[in-house]
C-alpha atoms as a PDB file:
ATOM      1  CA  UNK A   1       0.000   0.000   0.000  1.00  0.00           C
ATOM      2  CA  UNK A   2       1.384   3.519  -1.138  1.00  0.00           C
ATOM      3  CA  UNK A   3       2.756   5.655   1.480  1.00  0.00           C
ATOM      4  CA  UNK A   4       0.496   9.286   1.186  1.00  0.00           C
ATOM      5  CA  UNK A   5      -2.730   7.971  -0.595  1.00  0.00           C
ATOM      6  CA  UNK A   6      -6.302   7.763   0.446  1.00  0.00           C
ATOM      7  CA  UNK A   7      -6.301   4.044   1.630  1.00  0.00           C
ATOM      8  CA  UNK A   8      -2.683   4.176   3.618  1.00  0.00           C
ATOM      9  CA  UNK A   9      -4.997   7.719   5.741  1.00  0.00           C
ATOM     10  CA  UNK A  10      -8.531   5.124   5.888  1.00  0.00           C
ATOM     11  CA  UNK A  11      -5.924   2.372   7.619  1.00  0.00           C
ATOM     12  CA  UNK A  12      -4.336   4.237   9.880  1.00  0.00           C
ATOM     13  CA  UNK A  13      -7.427   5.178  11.175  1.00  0.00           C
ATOM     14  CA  UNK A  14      -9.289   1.751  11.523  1.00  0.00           C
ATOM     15  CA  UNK A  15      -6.059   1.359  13.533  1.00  0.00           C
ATOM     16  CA  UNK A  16      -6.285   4.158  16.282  1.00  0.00           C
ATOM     17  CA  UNK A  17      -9.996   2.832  16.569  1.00  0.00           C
ATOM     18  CA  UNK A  18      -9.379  -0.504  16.703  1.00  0.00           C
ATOM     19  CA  UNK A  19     -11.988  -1.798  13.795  1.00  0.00           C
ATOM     20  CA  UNK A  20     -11.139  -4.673  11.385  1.00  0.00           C
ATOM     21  CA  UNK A  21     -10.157  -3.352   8.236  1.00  0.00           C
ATOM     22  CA  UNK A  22     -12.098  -4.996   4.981  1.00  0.00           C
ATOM     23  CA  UNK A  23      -9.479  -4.349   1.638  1.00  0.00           C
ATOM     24  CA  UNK A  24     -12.362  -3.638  -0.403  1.00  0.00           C
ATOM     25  CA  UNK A  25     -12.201  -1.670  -2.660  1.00  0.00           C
ATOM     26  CA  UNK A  26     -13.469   0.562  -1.238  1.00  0.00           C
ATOM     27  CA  UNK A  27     -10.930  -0.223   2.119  1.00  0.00           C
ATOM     28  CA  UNK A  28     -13.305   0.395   5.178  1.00  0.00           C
ATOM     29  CA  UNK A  29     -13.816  -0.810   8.246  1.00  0.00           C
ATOM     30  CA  UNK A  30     -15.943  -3.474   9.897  1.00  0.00           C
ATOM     31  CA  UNK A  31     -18.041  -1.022  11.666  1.00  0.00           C
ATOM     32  CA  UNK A  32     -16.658   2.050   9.738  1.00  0.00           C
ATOM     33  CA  UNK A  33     -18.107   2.032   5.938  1.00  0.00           C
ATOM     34  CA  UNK A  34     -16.166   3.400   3.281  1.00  0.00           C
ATOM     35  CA  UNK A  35     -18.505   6.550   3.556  1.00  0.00           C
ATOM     36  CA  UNK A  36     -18.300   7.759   6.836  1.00  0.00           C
ATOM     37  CA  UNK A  37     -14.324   6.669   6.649  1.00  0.00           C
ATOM     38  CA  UNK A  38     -14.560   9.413   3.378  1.00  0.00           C
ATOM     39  CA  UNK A  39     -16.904  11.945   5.485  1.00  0.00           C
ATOM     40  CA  UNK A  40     -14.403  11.709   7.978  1.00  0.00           C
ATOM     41  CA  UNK A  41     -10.843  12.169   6.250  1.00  0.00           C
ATOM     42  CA  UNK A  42     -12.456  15.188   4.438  1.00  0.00           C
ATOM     43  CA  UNK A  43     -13.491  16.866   7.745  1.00  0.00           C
ATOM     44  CA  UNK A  44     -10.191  16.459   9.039  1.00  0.00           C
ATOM     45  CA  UNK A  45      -8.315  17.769   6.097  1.00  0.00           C
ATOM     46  CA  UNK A  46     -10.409  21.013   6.490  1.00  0.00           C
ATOM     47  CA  UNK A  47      -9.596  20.809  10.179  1.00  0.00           C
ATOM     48  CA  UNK A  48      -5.966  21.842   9.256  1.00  0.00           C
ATOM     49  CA  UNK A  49      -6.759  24.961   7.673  1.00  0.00           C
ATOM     50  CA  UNK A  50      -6.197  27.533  10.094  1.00  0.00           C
ATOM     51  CA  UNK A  51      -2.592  26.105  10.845  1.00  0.00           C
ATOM     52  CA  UNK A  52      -1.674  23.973   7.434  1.00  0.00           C
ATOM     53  CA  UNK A  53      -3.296  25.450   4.386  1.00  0.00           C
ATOM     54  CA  UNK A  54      -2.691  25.472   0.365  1.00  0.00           C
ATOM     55  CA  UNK A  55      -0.624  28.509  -0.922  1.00  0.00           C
ATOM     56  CA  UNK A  56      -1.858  29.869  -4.017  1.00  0.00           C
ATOM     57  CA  UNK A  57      -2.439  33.085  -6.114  1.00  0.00           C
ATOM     58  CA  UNK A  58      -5.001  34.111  -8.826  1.00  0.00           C
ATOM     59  CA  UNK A  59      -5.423  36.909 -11.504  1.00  0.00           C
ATOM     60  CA  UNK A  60      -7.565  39.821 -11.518  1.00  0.00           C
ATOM     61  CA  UNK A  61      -7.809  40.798 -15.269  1.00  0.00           C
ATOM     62  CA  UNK A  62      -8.034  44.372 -16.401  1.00  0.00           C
ATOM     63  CA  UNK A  63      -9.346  47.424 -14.934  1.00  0.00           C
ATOM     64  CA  UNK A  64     -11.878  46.220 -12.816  1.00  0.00           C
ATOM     65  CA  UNK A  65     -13.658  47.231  -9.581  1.00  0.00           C
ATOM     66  CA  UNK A  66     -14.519  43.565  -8.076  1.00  0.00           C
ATOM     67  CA  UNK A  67     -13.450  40.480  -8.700  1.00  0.00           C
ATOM     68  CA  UNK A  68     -15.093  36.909  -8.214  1.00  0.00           C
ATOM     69  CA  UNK A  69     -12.887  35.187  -5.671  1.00  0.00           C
ATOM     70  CA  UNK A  70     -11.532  31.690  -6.124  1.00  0.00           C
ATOM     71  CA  UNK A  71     -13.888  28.903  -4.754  1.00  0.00           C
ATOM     72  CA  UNK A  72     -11.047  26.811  -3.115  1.00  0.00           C
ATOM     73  CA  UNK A  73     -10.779  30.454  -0.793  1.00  0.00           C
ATOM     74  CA  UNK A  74     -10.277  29.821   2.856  1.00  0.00           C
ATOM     75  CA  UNK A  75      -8.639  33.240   3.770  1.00  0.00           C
ATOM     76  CA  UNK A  76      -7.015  35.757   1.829  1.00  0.00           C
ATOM     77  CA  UNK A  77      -3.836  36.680   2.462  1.00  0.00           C
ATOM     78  CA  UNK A  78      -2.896  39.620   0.399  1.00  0.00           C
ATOM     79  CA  UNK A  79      -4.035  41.569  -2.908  1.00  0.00           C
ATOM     80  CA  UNK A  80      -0.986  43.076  -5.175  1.00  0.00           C
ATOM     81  CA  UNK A  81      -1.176  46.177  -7.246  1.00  0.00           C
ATOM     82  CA  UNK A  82       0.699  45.151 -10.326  1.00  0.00           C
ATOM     83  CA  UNK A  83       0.452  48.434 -11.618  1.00  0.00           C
ATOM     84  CA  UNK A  84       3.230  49.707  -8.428  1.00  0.00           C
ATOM     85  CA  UNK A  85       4.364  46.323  -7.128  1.00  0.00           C
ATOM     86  CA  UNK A  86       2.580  47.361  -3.908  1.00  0.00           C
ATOM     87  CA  UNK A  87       0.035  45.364  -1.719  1.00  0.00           C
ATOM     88  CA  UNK A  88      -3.418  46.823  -1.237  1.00  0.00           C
ATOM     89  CA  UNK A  89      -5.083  47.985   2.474  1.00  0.00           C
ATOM     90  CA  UNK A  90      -7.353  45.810   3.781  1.00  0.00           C
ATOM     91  CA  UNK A  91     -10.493  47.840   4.197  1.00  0.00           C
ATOM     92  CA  UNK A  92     -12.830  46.780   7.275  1.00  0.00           C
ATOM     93  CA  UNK A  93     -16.823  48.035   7.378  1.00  0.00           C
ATOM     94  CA  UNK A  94     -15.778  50.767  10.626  1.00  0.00           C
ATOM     95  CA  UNK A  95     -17.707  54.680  10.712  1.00  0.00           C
ATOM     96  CA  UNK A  96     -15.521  57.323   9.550  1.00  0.00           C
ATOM     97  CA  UNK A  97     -13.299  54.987   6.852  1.00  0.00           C
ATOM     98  CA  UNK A  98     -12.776  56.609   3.723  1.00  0.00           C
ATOM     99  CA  UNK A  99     -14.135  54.487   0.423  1.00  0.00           C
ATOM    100  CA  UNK A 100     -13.357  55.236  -3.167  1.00  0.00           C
ATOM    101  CA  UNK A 101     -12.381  58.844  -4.314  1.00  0.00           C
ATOM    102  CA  UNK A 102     -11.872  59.783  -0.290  1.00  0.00           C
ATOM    103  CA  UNK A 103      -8.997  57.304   0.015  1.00  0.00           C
ATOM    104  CA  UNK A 104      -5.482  57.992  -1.052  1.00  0.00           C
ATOM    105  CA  UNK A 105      -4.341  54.912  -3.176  1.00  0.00           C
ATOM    106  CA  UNK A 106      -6.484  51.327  -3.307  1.00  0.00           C
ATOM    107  CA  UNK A 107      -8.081  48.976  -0.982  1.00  0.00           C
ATOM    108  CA  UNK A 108      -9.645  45.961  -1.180  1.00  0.00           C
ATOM    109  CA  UNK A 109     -13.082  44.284   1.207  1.00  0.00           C
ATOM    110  CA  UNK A 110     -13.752  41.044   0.686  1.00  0.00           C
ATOM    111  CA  UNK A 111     -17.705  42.116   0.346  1.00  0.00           C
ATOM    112  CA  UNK A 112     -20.322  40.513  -1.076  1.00  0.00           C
ATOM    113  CA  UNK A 113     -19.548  36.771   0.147  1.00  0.00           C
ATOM    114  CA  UNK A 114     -17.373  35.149  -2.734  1.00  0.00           C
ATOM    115  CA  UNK A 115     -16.421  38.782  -4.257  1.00  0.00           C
ATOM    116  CA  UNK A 116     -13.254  40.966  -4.087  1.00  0.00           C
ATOM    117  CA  UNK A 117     -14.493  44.784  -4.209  1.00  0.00           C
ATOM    118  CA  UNK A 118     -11.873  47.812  -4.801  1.00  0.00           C
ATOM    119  CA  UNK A 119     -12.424  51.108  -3.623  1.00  0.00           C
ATOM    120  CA  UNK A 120     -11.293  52.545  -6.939  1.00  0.00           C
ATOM    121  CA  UNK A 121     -10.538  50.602 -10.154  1.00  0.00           C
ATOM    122  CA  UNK A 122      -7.249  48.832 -10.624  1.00  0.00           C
ATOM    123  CA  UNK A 123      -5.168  49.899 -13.604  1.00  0.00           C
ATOM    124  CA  UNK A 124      -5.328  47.999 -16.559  1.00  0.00           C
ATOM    125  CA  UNK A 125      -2.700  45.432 -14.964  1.00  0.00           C
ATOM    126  CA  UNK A 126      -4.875  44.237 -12.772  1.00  0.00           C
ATOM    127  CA  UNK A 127      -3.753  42.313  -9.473  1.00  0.00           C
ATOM    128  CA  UNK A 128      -2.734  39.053  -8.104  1.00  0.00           C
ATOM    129  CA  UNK A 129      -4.783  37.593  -5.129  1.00  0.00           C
ATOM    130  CA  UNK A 130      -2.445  35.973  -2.829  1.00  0.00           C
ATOM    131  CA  UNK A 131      -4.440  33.277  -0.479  1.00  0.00           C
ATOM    132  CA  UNK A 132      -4.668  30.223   1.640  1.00  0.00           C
ATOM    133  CA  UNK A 133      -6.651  27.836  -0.198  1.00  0.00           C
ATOM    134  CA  UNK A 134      -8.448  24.859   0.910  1.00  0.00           C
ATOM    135  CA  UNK A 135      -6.720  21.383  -0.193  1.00  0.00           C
ATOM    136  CA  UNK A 136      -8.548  19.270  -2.702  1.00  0.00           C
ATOM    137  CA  UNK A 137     -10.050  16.206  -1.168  1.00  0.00           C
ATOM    138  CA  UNK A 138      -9.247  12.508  -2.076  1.00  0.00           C
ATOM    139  CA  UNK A 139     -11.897  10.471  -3.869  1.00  0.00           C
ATOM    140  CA  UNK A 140     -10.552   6.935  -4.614  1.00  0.00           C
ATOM    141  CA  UNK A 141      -8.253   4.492  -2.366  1.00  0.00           C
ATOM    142  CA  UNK A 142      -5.262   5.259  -4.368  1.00  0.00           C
ATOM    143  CA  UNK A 143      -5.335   8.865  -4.382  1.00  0.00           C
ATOM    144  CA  UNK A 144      -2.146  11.172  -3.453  1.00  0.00           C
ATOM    145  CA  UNK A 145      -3.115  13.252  -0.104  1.00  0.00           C
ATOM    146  CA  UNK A 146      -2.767  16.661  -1.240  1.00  0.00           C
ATOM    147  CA  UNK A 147      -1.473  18.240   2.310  1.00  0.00           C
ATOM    148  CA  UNK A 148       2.091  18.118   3.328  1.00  0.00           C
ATOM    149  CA  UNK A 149       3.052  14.559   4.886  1.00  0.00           C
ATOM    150  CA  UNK A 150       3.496  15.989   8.555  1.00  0.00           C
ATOM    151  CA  UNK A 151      -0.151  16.717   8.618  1.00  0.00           C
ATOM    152  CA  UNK A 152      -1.554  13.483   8.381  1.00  0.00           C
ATOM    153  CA  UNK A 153      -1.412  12.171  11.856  1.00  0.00           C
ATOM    154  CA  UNK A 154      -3.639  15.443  12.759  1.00  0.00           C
ATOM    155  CA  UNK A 155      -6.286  14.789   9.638  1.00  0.00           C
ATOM    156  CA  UNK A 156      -6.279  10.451  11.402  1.00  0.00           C
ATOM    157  CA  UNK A 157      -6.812  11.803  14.541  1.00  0.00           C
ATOM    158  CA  UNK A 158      -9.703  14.243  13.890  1.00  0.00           C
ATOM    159  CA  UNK A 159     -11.248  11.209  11.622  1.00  0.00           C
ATOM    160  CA  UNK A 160     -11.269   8.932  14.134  1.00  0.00           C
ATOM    161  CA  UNK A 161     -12.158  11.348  16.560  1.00  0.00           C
ATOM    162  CA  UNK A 162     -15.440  11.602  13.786  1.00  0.00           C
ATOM    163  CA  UNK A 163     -15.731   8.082  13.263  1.00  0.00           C
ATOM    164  CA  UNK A 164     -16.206   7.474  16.984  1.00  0.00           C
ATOM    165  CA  UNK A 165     -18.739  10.777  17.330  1.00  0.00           C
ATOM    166  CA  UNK A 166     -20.825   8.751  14.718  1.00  0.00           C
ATOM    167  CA  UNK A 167     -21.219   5.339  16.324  1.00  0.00           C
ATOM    168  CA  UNK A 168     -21.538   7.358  19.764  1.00  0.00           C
ATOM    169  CA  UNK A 169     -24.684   8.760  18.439  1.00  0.00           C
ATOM    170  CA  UNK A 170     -25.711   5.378  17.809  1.00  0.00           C
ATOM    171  CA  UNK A 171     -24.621   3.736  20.850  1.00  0.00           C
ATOM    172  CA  UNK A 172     -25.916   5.964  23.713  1.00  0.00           C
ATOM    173  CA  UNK A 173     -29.260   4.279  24.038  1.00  0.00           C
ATOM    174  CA  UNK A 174     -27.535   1.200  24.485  1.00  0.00           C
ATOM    175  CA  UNK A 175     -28.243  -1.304  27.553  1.00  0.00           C
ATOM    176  CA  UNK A 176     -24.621  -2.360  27.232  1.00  0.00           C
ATOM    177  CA  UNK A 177     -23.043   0.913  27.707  1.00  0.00           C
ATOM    178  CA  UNK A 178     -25.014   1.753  30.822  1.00  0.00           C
ATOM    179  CA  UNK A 179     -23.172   1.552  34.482  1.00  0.00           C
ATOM    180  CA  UNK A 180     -25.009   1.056  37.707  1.00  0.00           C
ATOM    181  CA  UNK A 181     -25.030   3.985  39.782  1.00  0.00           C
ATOM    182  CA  UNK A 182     -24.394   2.440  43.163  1.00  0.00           C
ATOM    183  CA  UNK A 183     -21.095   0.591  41.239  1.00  0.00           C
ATOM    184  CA  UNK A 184     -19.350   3.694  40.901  1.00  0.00           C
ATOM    185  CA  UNK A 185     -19.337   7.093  38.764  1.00  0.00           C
ATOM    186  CA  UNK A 186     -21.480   5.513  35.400  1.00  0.00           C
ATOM    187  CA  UNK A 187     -19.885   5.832  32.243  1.00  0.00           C
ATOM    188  CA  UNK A 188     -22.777   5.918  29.795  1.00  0.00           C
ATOM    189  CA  UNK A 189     -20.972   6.516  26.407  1.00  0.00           C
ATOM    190  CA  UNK A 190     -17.239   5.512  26.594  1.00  0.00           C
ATOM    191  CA  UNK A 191     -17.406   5.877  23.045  1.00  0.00           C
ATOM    192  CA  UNK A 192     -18.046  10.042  23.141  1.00  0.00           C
ATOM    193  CA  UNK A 193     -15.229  10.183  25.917  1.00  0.00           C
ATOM    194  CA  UNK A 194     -12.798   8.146  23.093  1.00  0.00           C
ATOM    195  CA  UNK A 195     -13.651  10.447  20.567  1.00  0.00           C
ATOM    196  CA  UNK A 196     -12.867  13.480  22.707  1.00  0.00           C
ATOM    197  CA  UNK A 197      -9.763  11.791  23.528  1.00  0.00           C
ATOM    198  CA  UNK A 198      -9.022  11.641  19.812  1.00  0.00           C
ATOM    199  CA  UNK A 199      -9.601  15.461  18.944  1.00  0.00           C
ATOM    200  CA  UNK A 200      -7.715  16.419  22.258  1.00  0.00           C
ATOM    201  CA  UNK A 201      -4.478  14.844  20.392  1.00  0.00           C
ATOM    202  CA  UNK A 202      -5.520  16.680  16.926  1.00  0.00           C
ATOM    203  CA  UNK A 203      -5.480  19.526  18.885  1.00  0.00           C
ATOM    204  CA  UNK A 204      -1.937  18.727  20.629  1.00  0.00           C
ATOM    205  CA  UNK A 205      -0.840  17.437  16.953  1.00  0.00           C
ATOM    206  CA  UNK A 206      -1.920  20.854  15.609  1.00  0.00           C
ATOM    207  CA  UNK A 207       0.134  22.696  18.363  1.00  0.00           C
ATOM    208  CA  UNK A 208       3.039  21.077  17.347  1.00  0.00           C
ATOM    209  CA  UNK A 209       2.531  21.952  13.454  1.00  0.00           C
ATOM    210  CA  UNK A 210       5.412  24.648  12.088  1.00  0.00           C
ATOM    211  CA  UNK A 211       4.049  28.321  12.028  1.00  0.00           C
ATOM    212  CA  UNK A 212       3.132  29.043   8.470  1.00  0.00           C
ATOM    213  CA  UNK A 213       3.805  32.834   7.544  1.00  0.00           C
ATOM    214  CA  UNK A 214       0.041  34.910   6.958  1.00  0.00           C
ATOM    215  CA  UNK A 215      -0.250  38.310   5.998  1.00  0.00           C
ATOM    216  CA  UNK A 216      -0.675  41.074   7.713  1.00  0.00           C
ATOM    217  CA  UNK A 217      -4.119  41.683   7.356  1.00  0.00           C
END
């Protein structure tokens, strides 16, 4: 099995949550289907974002006063004035900002949702969004992860940490998880407390995670 693909992720882990892995394909667990193993690799690869996230850039074309934004977007980072080789001031909604004609120079407000707005037009060399973009999610069992190697023990850990949320929710009405109260402090979901186990160490995992540079924003 490939080191870095969708199935070596799915089997690592069916391993931190002890389930019998079925080859497939689709790989998946015994009580983990291939679809909930999918649901939760994807929501742990977003998990990553706001400390491991895709560098990227786009184009604005021409002289322009908005722009639609990229749909991979999770943050913007910068905007560049090719025109001067200078980056562009953040506007924010506040009373008393200047807008358009008032301001000395560009800005940029990421206003309506999806949509890059300048306060005046951009020359006719446009700009170049620089962002953090969301990573593209794996479909099929041999499928290259798309985020750096060191992040994949985080993305396991939140997944299992989903996995185990989703047979929790099916488990708590059980008669086999339920404790007598005279025997002792009852326990009536060990499965919830595993899976908050699991994102307490993708949250430690995340801690440990090298500082990616943002811009000043």
């Amino acid at each position: 099995m490939a080191s870095g693909t969708f199935s070596s992720l799915k089997t690592q882990v069916l391993k931190m949550i002890a389930d019998d892995i079925i080859e497939g394909p689709p790989l998946e667990g015994t009580d983990n289907d291939a679809t909930l193993l999918k649901l939760a690799i994807h929501a742990g690869i977003d998990a990553i974002l706001p400390m491991v996230w895709k560098r990227a850039t786009s184009t604005v074309t021409g002289a322009v006063t908005s722009a639609t934004l990229p749909t991979d977007l999770y943050e913007i980072q910068g905007v560049l004035d090719v025109s001067d080789g200078t980056f562009l001031e953040n506007i924010v909604v506040s009373p008393g900002q200047p807008w358009g004609s008032n301001m000395s120079g560009n800005g940029y407000i990421e206003y309506p949702n999806g949509t890059l707005t300048f306060s005046n037009t951009l020359s006719d060399d446009g700009a170049v969004v620089y962002y953090a973009a969301m990573w593209s999610k794996p479909e099929d069992d041999e499928d290259t992860l798309e985020p750096p190697a060191y992040s994949h023990n985080a993305i396991a850990l939140y997944a299992a940490s989903y996995c185990l949320l989703g047979q929790s929710s099916s488990a708590g009405g059980l008669a086999q998880y339920k404790t007598r109260v005279e025997s002792g402090t009852p326990e009536d979901n060990p499965l919830e407390r595993l899976s908050t186990y699991f994102l307490n160490r993708f949250n430690v995992e995340m801690e440990r995670m090298p500082v990616m540079q943002k811009g000043v924003r």
